[in-house]
C-alpha atoms as a PDB file:
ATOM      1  CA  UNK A   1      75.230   7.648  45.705  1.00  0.00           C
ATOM      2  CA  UNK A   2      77.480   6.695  48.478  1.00  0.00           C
ATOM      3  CA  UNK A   3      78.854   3.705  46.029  1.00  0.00           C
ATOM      4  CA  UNK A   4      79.914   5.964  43.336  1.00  0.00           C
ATOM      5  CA  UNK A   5      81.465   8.129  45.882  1.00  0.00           C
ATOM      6  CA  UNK A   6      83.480   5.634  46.996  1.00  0.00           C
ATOM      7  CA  UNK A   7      84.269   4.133  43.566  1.00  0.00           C
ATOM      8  CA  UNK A   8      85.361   7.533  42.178  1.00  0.00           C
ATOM      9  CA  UNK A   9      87.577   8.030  45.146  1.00  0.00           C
ATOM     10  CA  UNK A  10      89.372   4.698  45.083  1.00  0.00           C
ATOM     11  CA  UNK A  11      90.002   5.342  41.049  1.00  0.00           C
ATOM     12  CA  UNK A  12      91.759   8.610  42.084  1.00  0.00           C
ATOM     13  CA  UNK A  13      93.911   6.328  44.517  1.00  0.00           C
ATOM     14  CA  UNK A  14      94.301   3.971  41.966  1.00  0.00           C
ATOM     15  CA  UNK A  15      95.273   6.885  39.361  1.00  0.00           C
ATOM     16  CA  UNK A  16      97.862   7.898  42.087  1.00  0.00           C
ATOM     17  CA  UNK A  17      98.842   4.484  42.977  1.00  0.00           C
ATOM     18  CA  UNK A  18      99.820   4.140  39.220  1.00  0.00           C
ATOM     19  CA  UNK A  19     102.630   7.471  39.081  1.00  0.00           C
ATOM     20  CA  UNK A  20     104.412   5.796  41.760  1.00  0.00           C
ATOM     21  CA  UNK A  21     103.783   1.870  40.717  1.00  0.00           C
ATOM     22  CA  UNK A  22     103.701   0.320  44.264  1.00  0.00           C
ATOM     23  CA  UNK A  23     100.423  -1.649  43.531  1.00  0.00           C
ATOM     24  CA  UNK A  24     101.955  -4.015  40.947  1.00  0.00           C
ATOM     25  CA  UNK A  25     103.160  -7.042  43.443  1.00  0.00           C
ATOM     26  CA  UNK A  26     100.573  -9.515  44.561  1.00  0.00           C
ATOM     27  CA  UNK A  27     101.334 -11.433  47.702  1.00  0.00           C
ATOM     28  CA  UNK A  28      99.791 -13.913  49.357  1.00  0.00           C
ATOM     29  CA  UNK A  29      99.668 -12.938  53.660  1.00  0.00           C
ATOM     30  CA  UNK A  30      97.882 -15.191  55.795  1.00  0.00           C
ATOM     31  CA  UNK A  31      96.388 -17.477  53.055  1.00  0.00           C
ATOM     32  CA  UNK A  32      94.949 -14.281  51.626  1.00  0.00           C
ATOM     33  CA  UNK A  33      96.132 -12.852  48.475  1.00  0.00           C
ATOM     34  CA  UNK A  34      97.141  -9.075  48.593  1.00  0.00           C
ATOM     35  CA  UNK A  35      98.250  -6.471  47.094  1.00  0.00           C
ATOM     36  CA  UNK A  36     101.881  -4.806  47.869  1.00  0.00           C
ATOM     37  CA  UNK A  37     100.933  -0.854  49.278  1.00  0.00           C
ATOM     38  CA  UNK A  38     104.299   0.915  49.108  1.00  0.00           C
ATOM     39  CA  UNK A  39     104.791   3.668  51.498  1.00  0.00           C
ATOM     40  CA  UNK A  40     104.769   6.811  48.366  1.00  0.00           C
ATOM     41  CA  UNK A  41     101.438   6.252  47.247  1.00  0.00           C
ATOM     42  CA  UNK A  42      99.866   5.736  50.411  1.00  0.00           C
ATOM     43  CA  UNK A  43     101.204   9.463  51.742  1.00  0.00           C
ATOM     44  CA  UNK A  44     100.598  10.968  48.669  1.00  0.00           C
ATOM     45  CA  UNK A  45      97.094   9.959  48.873  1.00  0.00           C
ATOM     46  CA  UNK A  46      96.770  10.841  52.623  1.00  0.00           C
ATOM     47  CA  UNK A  47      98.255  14.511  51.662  1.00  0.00           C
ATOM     48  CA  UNK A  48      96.002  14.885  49.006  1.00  0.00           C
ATOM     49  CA  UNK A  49      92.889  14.049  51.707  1.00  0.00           C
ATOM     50  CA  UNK A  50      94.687  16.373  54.405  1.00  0.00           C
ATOM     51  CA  UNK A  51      94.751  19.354  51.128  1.00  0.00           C
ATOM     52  CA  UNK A  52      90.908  18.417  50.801  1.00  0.00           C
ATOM     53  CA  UNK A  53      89.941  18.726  54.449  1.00  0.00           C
ATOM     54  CA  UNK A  54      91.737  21.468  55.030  1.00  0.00           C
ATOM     55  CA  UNK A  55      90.861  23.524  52.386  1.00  0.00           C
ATOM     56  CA  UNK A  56      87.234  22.831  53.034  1.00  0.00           C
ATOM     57  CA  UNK A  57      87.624  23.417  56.790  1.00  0.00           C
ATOM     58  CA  UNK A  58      89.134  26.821  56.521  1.00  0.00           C
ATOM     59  CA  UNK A  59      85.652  27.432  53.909  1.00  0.00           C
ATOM     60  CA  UNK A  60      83.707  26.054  56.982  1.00  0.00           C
ATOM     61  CA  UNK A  61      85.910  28.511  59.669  1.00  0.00           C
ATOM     62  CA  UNK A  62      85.462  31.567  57.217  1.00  0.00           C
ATOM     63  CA  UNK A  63      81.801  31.000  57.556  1.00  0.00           C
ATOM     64  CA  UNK A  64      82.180  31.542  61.287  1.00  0.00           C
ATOM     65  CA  UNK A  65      83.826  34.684  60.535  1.00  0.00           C
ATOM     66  CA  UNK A  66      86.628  37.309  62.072  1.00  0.00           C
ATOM     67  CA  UNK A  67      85.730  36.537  65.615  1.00  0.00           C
ATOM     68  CA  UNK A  68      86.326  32.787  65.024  1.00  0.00           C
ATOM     69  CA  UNK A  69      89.782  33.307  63.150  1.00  0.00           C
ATOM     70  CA  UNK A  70      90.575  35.552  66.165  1.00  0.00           C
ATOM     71  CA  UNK A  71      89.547  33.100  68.642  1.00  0.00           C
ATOM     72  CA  UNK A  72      91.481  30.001  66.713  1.00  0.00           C
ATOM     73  CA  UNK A  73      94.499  32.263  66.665  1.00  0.00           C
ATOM     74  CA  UNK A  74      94.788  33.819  69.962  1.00  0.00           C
ATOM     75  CA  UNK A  75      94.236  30.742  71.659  1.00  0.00           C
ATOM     76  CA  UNK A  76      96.691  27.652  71.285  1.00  0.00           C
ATOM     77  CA  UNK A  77      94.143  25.282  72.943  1.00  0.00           C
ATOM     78  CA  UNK A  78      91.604  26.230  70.210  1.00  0.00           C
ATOM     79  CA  UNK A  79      94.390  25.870  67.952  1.00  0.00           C
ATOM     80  CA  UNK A  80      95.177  22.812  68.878  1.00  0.00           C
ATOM     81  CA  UNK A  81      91.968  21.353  68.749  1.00  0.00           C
ATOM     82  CA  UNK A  82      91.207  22.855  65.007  1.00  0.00           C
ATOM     83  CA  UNK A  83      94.006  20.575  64.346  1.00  0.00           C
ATOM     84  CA  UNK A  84      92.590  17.761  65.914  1.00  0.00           C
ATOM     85  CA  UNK A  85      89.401  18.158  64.235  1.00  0.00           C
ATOM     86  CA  UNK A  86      91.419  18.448  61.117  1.00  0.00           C
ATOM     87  CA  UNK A  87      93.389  15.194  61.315  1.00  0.00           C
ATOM     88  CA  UNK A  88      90.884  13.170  62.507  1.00  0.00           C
ATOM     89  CA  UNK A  89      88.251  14.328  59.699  1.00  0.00           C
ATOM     90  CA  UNK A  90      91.201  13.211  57.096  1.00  0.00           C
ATOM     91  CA  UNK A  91      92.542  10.045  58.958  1.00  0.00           C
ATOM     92  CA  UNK A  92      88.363   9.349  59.190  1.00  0.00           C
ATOM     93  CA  UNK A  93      88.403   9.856  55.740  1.00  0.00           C
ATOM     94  CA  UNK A  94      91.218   7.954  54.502  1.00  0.00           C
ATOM     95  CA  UNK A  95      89.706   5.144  56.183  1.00  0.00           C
ATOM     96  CA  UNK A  96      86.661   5.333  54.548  1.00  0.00           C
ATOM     97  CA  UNK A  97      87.909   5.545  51.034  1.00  0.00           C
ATOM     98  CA  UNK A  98      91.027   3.375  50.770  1.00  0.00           C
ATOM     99  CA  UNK A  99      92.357   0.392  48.590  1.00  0.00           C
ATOM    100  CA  UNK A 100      92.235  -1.733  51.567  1.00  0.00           C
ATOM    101  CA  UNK A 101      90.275  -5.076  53.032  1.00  0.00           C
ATOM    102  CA  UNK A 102      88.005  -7.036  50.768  1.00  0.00           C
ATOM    103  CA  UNK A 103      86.058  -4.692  49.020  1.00  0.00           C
ATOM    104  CA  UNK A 104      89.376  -2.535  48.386  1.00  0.00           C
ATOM    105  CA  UNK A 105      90.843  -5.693  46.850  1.00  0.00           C
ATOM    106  CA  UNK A 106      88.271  -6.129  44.999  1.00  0.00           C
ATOM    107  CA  UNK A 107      87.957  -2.019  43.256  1.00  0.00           C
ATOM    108  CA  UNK A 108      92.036  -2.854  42.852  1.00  0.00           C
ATOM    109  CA  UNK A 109      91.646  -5.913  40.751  1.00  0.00           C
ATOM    110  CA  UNK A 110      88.478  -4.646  38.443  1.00  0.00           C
ATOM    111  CA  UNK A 111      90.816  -1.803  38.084  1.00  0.00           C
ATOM    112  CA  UNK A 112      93.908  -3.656  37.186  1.00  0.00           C
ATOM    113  CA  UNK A 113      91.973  -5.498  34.595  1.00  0.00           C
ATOM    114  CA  UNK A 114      91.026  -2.343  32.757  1.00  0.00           C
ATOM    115  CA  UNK A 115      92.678  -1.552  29.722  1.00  0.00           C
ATOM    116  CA  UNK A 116      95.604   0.545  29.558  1.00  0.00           C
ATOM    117  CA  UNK A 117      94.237   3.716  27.791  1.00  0.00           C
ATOM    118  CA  UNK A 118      91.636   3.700  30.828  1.00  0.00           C
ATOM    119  CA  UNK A 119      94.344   4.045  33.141  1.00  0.00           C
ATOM    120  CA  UNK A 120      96.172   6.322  31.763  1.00  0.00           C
ATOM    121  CA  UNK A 121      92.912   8.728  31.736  1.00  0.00           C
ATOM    122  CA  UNK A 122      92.904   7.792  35.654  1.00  0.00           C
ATOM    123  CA  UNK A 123      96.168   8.925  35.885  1.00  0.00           C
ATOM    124  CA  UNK A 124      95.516  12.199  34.123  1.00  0.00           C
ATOM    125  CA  UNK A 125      92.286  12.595  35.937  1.00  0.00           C
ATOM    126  CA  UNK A 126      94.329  12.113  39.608  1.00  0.00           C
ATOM    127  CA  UNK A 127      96.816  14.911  38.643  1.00  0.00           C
ATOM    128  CA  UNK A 128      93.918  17.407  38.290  1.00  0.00           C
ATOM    129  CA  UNK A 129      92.232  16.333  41.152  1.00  0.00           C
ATOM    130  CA  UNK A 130      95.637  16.846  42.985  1.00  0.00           C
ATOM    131  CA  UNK A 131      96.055  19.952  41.606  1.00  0.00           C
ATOM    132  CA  UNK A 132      92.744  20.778  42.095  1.00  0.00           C
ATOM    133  CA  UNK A 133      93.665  19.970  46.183  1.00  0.00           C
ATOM    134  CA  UNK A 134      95.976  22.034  46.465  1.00  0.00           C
ATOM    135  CA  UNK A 135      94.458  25.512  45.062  1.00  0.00           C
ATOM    136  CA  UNK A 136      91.689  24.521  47.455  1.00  0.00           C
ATOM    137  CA  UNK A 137      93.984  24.757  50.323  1.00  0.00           C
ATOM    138  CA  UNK A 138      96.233  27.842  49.456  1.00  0.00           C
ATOM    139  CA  UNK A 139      92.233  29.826  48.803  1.00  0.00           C
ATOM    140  CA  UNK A 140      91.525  27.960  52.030  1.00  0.00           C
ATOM    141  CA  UNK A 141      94.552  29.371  53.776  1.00  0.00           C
ATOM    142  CA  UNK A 142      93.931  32.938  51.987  1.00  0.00           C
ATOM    143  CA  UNK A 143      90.580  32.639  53.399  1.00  0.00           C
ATOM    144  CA  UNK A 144      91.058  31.797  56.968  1.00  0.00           C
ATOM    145  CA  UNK A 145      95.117  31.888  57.165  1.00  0.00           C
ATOM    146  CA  UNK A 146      95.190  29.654  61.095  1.00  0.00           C
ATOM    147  CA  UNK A 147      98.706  28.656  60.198  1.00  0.00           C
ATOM    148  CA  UNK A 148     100.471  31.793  60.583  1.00  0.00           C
END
């Protein structure tokens, strides 16, 4: 299960990685070949984890209720540490699900060889789950509004 987690996450990178066409170059670094990351996709995909996390943490807060919104608000230490908690789940996150080392190479290069139309439904299927992101985190904001 954890495999086609993974899989289906790095083929929504790879669907983002497309719009902006930074993962076209190969290059060979330390007698290693490698793939050129440009700076775009990788914070668009980072923003779109952030919109995830978020959105689901605020679910998690409203759980806790008015007292815990309260507490979060009134207090910037508690503040500060929901944003810890929140930056560290989506750096933790990132780390776990991106194009990179060996077995990132190797999800980039099945998916490179795929045919075009396959991509192109990647591509399509990224945007919605971008979209998708970022209703999550203006309900998640609605829900348990901590940043105002």
């Amino acid at each position: 299960m954890k495999e086609i987690i993974v899989s289906f996450i790095n083929r929504v990178y790879f669907g983002i990685y497309l719009y902006t066409r930074e993962l076209d170059i190969p290059v060979m670094y330390m007698g290693r070949k490698e793939y050129y990351r440009g700076q775009l996709g990788f914070k668009i995909c980072n923003l779109m984890t952030f919109l995830y996390i978020s959105g689901c943490l605020s679910f998690v807060g409203a759980l806790g209720g008015e007292t815990l919104l309260t507490l979060i608000k009134g207090n910037y230490l508690y503040r500060i540490m929901y944003f810890i908690l929140l930056i560290g789940i989506s750096f933790l996150i990132s780390q776990f699900s991106s194009l990179e080392g060996e077995k990132g190479l190797s999800y980039f290069e099945q998916f490179d060889q795929e045919p075009r139309s396959n991509k192109i439904k990647w591509m399509i299927i990224s945007a919605f789950v971008f979209i998708i992101g970022i209703l999550l985190f203006v309900l998640g904001v609605i829900v348990f509004p901590v940043y105002s």
